[in-house]
Protein backbone atom coordinates (compact mmCIF):
# COMPACT_ATOMS: atom_id res chain seq x y z
CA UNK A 1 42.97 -19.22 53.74
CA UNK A 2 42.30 -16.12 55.29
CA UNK A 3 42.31 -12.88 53.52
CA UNK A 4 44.34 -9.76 54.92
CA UNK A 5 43.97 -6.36 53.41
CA UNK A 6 47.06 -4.01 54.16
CA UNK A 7 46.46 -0.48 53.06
CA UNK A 8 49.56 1.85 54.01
CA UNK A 9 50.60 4.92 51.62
CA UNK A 10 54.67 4.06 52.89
CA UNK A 11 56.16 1.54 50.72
CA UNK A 12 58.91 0.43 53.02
CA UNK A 13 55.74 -0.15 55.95
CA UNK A 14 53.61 -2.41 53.48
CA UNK A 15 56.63 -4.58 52.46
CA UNK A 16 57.56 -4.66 56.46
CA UNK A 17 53.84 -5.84 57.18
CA UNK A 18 54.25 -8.50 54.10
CA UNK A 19 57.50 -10.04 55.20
CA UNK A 20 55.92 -10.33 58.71
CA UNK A 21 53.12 -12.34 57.77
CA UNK A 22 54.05 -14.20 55.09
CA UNK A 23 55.19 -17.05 56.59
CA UNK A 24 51.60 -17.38 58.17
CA UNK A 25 49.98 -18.66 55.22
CA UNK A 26 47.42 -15.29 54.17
CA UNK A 27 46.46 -14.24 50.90
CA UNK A 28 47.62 -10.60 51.47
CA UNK A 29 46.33 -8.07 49.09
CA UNK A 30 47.53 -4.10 48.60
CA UNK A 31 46.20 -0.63 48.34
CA UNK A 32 48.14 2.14 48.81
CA UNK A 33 45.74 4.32 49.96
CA UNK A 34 42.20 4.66 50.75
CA UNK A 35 41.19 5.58 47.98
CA UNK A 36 42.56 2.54 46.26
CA UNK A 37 41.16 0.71 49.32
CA UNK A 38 37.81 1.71 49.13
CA UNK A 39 37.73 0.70 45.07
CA UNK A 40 39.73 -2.69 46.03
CA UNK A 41 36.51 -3.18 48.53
CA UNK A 42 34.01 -3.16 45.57
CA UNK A 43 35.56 -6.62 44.48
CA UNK A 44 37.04 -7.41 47.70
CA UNK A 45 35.76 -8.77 51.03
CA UNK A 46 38.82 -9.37 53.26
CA UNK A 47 38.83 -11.43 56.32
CA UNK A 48 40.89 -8.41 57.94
CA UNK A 49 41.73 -5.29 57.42
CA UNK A 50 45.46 -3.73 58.44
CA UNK A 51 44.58 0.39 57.81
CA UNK A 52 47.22 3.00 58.75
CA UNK A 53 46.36 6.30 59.97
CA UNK A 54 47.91 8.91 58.70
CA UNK A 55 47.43 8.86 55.14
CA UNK A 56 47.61 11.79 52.83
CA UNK A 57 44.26 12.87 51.19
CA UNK A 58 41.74 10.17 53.06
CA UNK A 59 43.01 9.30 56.48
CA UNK A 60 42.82 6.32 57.98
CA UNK A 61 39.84 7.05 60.25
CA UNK A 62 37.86 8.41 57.11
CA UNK A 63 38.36 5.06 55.22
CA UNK A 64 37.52 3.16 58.53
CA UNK A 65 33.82 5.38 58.66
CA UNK A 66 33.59 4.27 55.22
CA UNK A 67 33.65 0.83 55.71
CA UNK A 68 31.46 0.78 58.42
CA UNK A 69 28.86 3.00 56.47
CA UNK A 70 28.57 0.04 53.83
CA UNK A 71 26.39 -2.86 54.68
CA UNK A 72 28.52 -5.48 53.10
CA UNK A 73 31.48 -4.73 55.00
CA UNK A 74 30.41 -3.43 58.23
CA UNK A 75 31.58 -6.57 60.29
CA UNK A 76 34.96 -7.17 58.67
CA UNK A 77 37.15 -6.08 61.63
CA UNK A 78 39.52 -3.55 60.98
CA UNK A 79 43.57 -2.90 63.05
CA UNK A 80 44.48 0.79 62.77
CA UNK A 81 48.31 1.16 62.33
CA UNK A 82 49.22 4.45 64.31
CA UNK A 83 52.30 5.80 65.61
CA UNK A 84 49.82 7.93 67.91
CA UNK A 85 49.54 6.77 71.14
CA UNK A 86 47.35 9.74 72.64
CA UNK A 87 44.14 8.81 74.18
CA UNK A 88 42.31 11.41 71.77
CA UNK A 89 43.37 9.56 69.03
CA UNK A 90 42.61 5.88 70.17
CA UNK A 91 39.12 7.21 71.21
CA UNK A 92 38.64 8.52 67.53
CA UNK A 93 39.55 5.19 66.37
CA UNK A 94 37.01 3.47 68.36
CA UNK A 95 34.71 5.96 67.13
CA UNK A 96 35.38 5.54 63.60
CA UNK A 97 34.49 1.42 63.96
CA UNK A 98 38.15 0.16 64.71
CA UNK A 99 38.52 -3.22 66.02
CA UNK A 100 41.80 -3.08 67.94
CA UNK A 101 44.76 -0.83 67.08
CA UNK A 102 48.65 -1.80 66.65
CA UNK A 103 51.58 0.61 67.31
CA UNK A 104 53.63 1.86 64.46
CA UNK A 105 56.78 0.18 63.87
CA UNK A 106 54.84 -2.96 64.77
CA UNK A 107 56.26 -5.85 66.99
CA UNK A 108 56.52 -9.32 64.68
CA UNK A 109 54.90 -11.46 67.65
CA UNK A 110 52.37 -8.62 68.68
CA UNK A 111 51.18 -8.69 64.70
CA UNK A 112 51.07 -12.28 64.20
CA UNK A 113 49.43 -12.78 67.27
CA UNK A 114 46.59 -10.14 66.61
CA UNK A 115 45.98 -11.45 62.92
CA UNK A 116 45.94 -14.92 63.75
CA UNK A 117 43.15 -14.50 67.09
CA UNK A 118 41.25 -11.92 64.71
CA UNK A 119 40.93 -14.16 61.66
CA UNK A 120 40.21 -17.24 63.86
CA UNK A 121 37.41 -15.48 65.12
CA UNK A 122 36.05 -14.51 61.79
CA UNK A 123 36.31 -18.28 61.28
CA UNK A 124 34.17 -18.94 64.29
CA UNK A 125 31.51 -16.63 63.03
CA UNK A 126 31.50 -18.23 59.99
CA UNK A 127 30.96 -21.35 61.50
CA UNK A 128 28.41 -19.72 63.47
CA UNK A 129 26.72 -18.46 60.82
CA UNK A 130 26.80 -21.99 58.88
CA UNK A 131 25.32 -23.93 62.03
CA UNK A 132 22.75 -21.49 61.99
CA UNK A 133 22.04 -21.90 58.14
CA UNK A 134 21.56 -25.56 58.70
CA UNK A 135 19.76 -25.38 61.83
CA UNK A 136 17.11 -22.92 59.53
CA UNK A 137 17.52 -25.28 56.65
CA UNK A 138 16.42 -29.00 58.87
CA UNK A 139 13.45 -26.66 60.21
CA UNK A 140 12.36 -26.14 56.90
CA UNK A 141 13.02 -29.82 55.66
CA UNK A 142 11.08 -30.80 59.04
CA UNK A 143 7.98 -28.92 57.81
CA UNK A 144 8.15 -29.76 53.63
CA UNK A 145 7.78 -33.36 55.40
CA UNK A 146 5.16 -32.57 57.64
CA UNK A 147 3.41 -30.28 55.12
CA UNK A 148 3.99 -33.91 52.75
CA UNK A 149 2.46 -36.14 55.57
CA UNK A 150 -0.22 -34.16 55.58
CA UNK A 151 -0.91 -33.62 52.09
CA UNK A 152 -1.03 -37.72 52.30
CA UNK A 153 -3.64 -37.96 55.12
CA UNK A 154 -6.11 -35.80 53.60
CA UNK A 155 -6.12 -37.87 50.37
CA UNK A 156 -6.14 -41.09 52.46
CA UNK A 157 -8.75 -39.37 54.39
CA UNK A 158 -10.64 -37.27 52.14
CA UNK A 159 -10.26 -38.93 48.76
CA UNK A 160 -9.50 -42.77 49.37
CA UNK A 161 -11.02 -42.95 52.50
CA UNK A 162 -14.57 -41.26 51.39
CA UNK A 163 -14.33 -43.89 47.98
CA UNK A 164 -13.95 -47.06 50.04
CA UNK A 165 -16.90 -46.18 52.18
CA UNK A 166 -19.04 -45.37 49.19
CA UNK A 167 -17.30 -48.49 47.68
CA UNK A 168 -18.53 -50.70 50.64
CA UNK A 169 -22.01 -49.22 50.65
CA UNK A 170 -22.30 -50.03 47.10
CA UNK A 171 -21.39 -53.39 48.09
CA UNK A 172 -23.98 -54.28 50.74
CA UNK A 173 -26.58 -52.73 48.63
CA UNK A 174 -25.63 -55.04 46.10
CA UNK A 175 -25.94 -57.71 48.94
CA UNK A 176 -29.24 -56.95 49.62
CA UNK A 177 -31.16 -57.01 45.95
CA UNK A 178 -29.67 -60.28 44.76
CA UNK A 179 -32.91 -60.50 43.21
CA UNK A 180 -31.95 -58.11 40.76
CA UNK A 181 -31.91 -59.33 36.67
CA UNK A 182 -28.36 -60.26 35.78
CA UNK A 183 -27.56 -57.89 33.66
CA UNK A 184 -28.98 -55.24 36.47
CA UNK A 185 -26.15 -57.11 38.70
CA UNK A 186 -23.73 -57.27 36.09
CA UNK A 187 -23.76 -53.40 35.64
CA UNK A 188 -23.60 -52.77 39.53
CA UNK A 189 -20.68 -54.85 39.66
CA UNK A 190 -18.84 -53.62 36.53
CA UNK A 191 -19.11 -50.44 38.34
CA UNK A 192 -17.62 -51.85 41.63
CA UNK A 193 -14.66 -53.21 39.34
CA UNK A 194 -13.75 -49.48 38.09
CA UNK A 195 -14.08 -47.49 41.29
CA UNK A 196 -11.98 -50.77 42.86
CA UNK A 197 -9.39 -49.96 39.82
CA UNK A 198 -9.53 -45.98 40.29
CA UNK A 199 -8.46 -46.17 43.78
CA UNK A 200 -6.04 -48.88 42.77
CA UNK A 201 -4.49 -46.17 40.60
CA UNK A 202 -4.55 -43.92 43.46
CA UNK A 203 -2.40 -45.59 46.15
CA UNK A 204 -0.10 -46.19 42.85
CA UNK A 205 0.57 -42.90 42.55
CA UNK A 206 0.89 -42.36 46.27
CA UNK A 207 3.31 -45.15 46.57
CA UNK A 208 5.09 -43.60 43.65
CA UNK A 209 5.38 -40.51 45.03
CA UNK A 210 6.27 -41.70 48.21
CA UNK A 211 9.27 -43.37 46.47
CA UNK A 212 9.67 -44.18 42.77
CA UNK A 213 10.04 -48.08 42.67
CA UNK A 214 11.82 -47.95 39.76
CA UNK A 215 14.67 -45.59 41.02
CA UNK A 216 15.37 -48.80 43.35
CA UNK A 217 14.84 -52.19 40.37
CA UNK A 218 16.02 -50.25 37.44
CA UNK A 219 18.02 -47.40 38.76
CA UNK A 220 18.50 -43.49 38.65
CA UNK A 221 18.89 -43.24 34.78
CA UNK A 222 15.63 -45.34 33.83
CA UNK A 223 14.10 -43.89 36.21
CA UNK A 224 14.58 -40.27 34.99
CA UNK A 225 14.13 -41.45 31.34
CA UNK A 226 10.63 -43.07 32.21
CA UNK A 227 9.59 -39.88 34.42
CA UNK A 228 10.64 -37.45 31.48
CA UNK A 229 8.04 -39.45 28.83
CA UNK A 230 5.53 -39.63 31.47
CA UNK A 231 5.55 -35.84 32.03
CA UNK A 232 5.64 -35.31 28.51
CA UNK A 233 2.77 -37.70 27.60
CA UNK A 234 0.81 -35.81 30.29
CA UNK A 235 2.03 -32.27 29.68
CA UNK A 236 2.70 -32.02 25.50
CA UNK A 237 5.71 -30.20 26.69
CA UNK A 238 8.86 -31.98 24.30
CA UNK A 239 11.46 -33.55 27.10
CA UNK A 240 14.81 -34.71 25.48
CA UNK A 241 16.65 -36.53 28.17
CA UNK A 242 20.54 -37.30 27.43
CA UNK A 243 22.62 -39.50 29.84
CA UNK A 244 26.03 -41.28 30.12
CA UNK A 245 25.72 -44.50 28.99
CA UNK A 246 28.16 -45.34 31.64
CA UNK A 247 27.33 -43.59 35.46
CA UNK A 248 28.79 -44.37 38.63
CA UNK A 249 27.06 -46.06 41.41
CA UNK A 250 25.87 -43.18 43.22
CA UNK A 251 24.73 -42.94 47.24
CA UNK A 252 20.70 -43.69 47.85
CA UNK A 253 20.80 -40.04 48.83
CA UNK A 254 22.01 -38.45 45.98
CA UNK A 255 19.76 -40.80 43.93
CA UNK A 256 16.16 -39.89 45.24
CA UNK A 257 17.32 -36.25 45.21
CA UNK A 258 18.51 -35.96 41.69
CA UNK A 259 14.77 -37.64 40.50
CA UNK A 260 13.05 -34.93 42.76
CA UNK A 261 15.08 -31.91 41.82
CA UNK A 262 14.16 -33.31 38.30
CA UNK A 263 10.33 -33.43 39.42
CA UNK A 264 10.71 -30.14 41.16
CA UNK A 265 12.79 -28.26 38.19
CA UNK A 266 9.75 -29.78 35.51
CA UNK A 267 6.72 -28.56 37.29
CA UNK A 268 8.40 -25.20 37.89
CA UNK A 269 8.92 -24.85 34.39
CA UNK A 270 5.00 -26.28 33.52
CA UNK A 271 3.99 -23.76 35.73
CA UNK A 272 6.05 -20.21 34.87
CA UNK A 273 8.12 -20.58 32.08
CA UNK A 274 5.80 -21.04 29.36
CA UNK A 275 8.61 -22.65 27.41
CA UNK A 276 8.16 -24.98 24.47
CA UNK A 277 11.58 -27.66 24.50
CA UNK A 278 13.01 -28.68 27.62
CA UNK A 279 17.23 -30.34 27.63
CA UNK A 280 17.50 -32.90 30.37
CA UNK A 281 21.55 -34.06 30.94
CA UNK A 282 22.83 -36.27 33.41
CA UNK A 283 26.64 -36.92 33.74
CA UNK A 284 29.07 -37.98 35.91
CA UNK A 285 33.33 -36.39 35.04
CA UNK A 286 35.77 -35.17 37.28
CA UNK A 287 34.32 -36.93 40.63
CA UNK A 288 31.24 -35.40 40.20
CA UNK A 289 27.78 -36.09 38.85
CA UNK A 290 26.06 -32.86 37.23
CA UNK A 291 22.12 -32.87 36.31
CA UNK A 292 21.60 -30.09 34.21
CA UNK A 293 17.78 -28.85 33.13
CA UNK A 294 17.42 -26.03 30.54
CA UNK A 295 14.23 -24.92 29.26
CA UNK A 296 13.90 -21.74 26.02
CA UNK A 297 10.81 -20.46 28.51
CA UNK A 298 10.41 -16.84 29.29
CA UNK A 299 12.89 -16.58 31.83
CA UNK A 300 13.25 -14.71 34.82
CA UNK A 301 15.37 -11.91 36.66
CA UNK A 302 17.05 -14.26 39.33
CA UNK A 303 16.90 -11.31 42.52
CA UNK A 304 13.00 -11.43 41.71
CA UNK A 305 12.55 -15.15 41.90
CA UNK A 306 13.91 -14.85 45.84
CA UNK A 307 10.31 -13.36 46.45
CA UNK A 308 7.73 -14.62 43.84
CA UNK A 309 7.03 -18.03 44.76
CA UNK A 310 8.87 -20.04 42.09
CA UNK A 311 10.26 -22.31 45.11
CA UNK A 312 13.76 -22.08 44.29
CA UNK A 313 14.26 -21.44 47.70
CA UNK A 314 13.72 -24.94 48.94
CA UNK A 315 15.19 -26.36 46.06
CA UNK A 316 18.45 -25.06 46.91
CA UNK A 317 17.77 -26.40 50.57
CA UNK A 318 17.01 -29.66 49.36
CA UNK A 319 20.36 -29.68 47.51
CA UNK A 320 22.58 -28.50 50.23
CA UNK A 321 21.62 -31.16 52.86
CA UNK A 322 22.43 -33.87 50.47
CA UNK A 323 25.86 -32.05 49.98
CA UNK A 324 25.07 -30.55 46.37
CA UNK A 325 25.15 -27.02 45.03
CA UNK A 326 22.92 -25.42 43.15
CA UNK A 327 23.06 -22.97 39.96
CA UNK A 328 20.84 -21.59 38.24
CA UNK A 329 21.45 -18.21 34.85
CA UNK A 330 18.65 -17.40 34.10
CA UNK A 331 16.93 -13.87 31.94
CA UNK A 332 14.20 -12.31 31.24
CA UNK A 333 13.00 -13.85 27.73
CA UNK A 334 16.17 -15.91 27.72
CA UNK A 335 15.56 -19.37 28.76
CA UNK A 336 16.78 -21.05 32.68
CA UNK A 337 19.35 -23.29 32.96
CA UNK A 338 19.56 -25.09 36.31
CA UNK A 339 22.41 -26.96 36.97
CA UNK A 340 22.69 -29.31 40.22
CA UNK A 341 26.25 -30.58 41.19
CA UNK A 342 27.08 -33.38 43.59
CA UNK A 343 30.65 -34.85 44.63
CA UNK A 344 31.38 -38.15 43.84
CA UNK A 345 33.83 -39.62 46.80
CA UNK A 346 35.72 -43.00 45.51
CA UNK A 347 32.85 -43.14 42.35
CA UNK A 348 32.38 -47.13 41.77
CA UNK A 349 31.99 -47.17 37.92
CA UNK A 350 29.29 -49.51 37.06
CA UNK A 351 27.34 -49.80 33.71
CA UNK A 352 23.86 -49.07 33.69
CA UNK A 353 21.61 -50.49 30.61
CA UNK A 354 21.34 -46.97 28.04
């Protein structure tokens, strides 16, 4: 629903502008001056504004400058009501930042008309603006991946690759001293065995991080549980993970990006928060399912975190594409609480094991 802002100082011309439009289904809101307009502004961003001109104290023009001097509300578009019709006055309209201008008494049809095309177009730019958000937001998915793929290939490469080939060395060294003692060959090959189970543990944990296997043969709440001890036998960090003993069957989607906003919100709290406890809840009520990680760390001043690396950034853009939302209250000294919400559409209840 689009929101109309009529500011008028004659009562009988804001309840004439009222019963005009509201049959078209706006939330219209009031000020009866500019004054009042400007302070209804502070809390207020309208899809349209309806501003008469002559006004007593701050005229209409003044109040449109106004707007248009303030960066949050430069582009809401703004209909002058004037029963001027002098070409001086128009032209001072246009120079104050007026969008179009209606003649006072105004024509029913001509009103509705110029509403309804102005607040569709606000719609379009909103669209606009949202297409270009998620056009911004794939790029940036399309280069965490290839940033990932590469992170892979150099440990293939680099790590994996580099042991095998000392591995195989080893090997036809081996091959060509049979004539060692046994126990010379025994130790040679006891050493093959734990470089063969080192990189064994290796492409485990690539695998794993590729894709948990069990998120898919024990589900999204084991799989959580067993990733919370594991951090916190590695760590020392305390991680007290709570769940519903009963959760919905939830989309693969929504799935693998609860456990890696739970990865993500973990080492960002290992890293910066220098906390002590951390409160792991997931739950599913009112169609949707809420993971919720607080941690009584230092804290932070949320305006600052847009610029300081934390990486909350692509968090949020992680959560968006699969259709979530992200919050976050956090303080200086005061603990984070990060809260990830996704909508549950026809939720299958099915029992998981607690």
């Amino acid at each position: 629903m689009s929101t109309v802002l009529i500011v008028d100082d004659d009562l009988t011309a804001r309840e004439t502008l009222i019963a005009m439009l509201e049959g078209e289904q706006y939330d219209l809101q009031i000020a009866k001056d500019g004054i009042q307009a400007l302070h209804t502004l502070e809390e207020l961003q309208p899809d349209l504004i309806l501003l008469d001109v002559m006004m007593p104290g701050m005229d209409g023009y003044e109040v449109c400058r106004r707007i248009r001097a303030t960066p949050e509300l430069a582009e809401v578009p703004i209909i002058l009501l004037t029963a001027l019709d002098d070409r001086a006055s128009l032209v001072r309209g246009i120079e104050a930042g007026a969008d179009d201008f209606l003649s006072k008494p105004a024509d029913r049809r001509e009103l509705t008309a110029r509403v309804r095309t102005i607040t569709r177009l606000n719609r379009y730019r909103t669209l606009v603006e949202q297409r270009e958000n998620i056009r911004h937001m794939a790029e940036h998915t399309v280069a965490a991946q290839e940033q990932e793929r590469q992170r892979i290939s150099r440990e293939l490469h680099d790590d994996l690759g580099q042991a095998l080939t000392t591995h195989l060395l080893a090997i036809r060294n081996l091959q060509e001293d049979l004539s060692l003692p046994a126990e010379k060959i025994f130790e040679r090959l006891q050493s093959l065995h734990d470089q063969s189970y080192e990189m064994l543990v290796k492409i485990r944990t690539l695998a794993r991080d590729l894709r948990p296997p069990v998120l898919d043969t024990l589900g999204l709440k084991v799989a959580m549980q067993t990733y919370c001890t594991e951090f916190t036998r590695r760590t020392h960090l305390p991680v007290i993970f709570e769940a519903d003993t009963s959760l919905p069957q939830f989309p693969d989607i929504y799935n693998i990006t609860l456990y890696r906003v739970l990865q993500e919100a973990l080492t960002n709290i290992i890293k910066h928060a220098q906390a002590s406890q951390v409160w792991v809840d997931l739950s599913a009520e009112d169609d949707f399912v809420n993971l919720t990680v607080q941690d009584n760390g230092v804290g932070f001043d949320e305006e600052e975190s847009k610029s300081n690396g934390i990486g909350l950034t692509g968090l949020r853009e992680r959560i968006t594409i699969a259709g979530g939302t992200l919050n976050i209250n956090s303080a200086p000294k005061l603990g984070t609480i990060l809260s990830a919400q996704f909508p549950l559409s026809n939720p299958v209840k099915a029992k998981e094991a607690s």
